[in-house]
PDB file of N, CA and C in Angstrom:
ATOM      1  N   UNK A   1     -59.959 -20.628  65.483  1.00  0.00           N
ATOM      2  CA  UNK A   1     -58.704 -20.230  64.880  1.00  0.00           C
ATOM      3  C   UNK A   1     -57.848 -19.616  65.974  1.00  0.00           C
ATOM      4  N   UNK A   2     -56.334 -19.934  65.500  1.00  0.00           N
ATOM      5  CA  UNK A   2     -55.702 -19.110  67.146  1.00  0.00           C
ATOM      6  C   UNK A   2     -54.704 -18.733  66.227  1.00  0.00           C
ATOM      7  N   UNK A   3     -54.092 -18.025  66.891  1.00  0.00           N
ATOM      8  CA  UNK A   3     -52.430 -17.137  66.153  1.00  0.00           C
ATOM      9  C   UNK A   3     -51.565 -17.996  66.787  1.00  0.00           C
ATOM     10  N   UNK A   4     -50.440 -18.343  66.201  1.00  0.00           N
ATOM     11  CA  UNK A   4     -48.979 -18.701  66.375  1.00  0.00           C
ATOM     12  C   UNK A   4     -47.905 -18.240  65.901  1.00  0.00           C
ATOM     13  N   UNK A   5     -47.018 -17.788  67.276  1.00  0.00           N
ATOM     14  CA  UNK A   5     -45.527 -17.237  66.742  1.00  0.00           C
ATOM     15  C   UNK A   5     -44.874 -17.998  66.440  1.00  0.00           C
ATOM     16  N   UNK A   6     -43.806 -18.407  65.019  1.00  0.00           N
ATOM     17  CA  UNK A   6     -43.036 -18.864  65.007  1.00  0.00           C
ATOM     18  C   UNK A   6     -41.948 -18.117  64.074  1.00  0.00           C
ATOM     19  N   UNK A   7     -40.512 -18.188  64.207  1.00  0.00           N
ATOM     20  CA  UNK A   7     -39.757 -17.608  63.917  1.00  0.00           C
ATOM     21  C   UNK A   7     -39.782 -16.228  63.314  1.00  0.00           C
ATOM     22  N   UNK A   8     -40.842 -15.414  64.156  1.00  0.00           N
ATOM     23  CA  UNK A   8     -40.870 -14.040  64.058  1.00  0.00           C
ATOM     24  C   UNK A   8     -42.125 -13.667  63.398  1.00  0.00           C
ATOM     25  N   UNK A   9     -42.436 -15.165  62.660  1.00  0.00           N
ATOM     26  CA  UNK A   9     -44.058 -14.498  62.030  1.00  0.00           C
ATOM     27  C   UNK A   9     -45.171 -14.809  62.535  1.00  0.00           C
ATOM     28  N   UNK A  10     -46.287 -14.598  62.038  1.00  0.00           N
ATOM     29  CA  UNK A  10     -47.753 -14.704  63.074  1.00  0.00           C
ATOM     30  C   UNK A  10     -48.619 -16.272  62.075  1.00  0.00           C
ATOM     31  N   UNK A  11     -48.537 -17.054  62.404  1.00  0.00           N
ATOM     32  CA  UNK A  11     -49.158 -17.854  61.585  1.00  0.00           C
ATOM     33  C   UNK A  11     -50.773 -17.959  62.536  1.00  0.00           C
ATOM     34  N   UNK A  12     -51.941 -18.097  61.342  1.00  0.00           N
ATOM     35  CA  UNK A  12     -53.153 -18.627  61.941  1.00  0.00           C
ATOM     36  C   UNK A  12     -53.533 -19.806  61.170  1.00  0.00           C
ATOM     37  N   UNK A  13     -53.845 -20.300  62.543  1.00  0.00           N
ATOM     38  CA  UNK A  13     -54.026 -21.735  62.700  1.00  0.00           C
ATOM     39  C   UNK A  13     -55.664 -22.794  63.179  1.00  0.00           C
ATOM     40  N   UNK A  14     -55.986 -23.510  62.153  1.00  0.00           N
ATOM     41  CA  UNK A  14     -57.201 -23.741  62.592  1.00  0.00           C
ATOM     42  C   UNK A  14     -56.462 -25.204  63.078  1.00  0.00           C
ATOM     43  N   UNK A  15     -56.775 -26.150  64.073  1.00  0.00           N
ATOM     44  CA  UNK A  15     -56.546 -27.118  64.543  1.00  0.00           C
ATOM     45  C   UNK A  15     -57.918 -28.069  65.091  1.00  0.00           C
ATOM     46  N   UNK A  16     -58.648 -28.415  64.434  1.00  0.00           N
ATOM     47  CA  UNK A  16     -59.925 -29.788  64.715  1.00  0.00           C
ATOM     48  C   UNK A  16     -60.017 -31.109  64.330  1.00  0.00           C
ATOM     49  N   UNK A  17     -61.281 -31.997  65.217  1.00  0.00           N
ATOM     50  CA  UNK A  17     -61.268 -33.355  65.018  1.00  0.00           C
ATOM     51  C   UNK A  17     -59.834 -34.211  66.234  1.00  0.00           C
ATOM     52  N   UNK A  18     -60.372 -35.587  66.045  1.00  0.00           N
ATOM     53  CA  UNK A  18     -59.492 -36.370  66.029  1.00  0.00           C
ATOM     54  C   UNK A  18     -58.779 -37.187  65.949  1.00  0.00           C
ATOM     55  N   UNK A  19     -57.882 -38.169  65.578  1.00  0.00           N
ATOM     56  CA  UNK A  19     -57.359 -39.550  65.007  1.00  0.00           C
ATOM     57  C   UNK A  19     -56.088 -39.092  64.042  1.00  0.00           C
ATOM     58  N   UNK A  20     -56.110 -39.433  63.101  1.00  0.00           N
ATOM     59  CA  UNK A  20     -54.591 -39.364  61.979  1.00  0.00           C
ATOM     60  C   UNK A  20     -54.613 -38.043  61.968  1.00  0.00           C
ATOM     61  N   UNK A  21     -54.087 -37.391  61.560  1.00  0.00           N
ATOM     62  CA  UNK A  21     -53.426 -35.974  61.449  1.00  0.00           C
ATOM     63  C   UNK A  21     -53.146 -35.719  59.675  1.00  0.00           C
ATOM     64  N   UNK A  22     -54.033 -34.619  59.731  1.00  0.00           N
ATOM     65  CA  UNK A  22     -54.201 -34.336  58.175  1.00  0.00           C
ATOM     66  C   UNK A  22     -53.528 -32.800  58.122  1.00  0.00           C
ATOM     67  N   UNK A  23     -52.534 -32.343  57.278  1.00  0.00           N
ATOM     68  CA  UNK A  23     -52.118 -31.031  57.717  1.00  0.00           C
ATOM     69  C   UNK A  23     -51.984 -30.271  55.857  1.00  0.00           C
ATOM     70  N   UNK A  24     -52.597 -29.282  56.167  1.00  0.00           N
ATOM     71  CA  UNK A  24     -52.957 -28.100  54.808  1.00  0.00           C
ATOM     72  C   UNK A  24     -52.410 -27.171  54.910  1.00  0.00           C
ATOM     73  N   UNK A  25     -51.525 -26.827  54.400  1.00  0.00           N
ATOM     74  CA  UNK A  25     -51.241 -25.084  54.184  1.00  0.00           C
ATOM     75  C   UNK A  25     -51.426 -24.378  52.879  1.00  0.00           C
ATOM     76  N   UNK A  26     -52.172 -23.543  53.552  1.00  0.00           N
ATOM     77  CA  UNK A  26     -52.516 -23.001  52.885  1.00  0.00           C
ATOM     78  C   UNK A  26     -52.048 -21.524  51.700  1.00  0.00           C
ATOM     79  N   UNK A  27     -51.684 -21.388  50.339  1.00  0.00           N
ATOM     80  CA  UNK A  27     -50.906 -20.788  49.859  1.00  0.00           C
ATOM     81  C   UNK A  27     -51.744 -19.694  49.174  1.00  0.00           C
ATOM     82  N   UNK A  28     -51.333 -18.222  49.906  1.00  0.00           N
ATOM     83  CA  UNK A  28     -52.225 -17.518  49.547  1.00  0.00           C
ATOM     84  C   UNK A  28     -52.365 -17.081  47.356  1.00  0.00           C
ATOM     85  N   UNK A  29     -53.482 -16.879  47.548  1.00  0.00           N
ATOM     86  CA  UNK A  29     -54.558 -16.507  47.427  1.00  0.00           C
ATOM     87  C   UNK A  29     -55.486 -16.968  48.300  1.00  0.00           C
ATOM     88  N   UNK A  30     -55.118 -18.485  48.408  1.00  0.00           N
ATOM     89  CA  UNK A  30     -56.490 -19.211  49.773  1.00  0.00           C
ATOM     90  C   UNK A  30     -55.901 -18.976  50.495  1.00  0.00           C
ATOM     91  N   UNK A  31     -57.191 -18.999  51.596  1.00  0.00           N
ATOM     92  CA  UNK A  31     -56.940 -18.833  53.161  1.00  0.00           C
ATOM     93  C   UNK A  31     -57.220 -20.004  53.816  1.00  0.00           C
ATOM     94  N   UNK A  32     -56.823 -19.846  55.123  1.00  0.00           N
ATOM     95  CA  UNK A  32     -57.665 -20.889  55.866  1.00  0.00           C
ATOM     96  C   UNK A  32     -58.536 -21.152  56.123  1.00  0.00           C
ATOM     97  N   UNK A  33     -59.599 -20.392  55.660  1.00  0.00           N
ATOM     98  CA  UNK A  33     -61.246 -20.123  56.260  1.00  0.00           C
ATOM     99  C   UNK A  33     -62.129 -20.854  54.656  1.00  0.00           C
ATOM    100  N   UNK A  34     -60.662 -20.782  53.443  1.00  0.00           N
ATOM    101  CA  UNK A  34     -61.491 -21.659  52.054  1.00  0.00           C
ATOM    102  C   UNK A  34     -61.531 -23.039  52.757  1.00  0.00           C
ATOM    103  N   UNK A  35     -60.770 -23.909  53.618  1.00  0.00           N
ATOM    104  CA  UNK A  35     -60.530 -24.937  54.076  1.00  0.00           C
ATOM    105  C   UNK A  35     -61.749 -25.538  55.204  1.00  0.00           C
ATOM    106  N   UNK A  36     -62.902 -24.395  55.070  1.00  0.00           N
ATOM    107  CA  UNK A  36     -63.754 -24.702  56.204  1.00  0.00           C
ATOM    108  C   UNK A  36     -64.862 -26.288  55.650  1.00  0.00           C
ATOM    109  N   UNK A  37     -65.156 -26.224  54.316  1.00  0.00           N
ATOM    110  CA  UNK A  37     -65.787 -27.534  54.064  1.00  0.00           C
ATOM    111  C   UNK A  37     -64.952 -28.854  54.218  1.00  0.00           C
ATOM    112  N   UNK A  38     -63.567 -28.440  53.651  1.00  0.00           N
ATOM    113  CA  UNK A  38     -62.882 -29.547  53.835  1.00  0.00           C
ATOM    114  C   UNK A  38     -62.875 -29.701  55.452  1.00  0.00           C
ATOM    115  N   UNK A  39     -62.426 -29.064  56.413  1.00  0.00           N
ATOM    116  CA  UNK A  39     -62.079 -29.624  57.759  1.00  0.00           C
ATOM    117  C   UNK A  39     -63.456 -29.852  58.046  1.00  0.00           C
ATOM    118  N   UNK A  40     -64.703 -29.409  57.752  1.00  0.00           N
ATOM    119  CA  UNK A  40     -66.401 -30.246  58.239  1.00  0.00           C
ATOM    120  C   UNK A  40     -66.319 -32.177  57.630  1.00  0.00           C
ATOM    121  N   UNK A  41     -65.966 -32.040  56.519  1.00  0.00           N
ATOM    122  CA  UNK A  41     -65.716 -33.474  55.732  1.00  0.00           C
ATOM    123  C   UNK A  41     -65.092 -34.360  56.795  1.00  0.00           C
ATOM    124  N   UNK A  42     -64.137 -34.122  57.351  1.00  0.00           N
ATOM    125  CA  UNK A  42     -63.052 -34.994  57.574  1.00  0.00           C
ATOM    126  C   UNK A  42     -62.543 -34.643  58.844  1.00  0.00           C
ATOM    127  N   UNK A  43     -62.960 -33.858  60.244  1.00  0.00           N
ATOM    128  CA  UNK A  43     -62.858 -33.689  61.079  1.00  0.00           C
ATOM    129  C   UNK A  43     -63.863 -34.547  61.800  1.00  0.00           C
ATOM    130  N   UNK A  44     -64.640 -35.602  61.554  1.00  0.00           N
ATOM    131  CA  UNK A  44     -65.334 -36.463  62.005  1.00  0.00           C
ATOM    132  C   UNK A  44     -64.706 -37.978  62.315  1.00  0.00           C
ATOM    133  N   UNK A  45     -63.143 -37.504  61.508  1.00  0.00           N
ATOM    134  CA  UNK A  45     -62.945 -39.612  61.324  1.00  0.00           C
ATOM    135  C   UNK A  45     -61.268 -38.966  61.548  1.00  0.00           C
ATOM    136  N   UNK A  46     -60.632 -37.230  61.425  1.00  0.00           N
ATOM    137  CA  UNK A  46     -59.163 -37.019  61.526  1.00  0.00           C
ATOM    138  C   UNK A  46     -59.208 -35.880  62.075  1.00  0.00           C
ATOM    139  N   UNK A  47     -57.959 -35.326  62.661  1.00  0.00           N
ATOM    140  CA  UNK A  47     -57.361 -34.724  62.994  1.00  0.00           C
ATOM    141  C   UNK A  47     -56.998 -33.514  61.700  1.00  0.00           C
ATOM    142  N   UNK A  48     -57.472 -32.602  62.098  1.00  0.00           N
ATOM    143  CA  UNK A  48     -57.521 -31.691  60.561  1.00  0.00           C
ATOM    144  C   UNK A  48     -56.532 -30.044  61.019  1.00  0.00           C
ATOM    145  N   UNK A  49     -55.333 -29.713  60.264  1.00  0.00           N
ATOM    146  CA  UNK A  49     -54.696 -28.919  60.802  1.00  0.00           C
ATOM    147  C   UNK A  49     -54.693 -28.162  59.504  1.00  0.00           C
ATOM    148  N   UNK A  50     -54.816 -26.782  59.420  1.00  0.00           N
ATOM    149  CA  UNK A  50     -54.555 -25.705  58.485  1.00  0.00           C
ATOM    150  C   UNK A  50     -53.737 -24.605  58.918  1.00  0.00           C
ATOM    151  N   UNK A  51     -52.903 -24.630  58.262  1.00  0.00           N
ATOM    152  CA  UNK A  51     -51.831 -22.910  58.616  1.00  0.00           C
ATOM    153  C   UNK A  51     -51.566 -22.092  57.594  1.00  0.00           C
TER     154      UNK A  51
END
């Protein structure tokens, strides 16, 4: 997981895998860390991005 600034806020960001680009954001109550089975699934055959 890494931190990213963008327009003043701190977003964390998980970024794995590689090929097509699959992108989740995540709306709290979930976090990015509920997204950990999904990015094991599908970080084998894509590109798996959560913010």
């Amino acid at each position: 997981m890494r931190v990213v600034e963008a327009a003043g806020a701190l977003l964390r960001v998980r970024d794995v895998g590689h090929g097509r680009t699959l992108v989740f954001v995540a709306d709290p109550p979930v976090t990015v860390e509920a997204y950990s089975e999904v990015i094991s699934r599908l970080a084998g055959r894509h590109r798996v991005v959560v913010l």
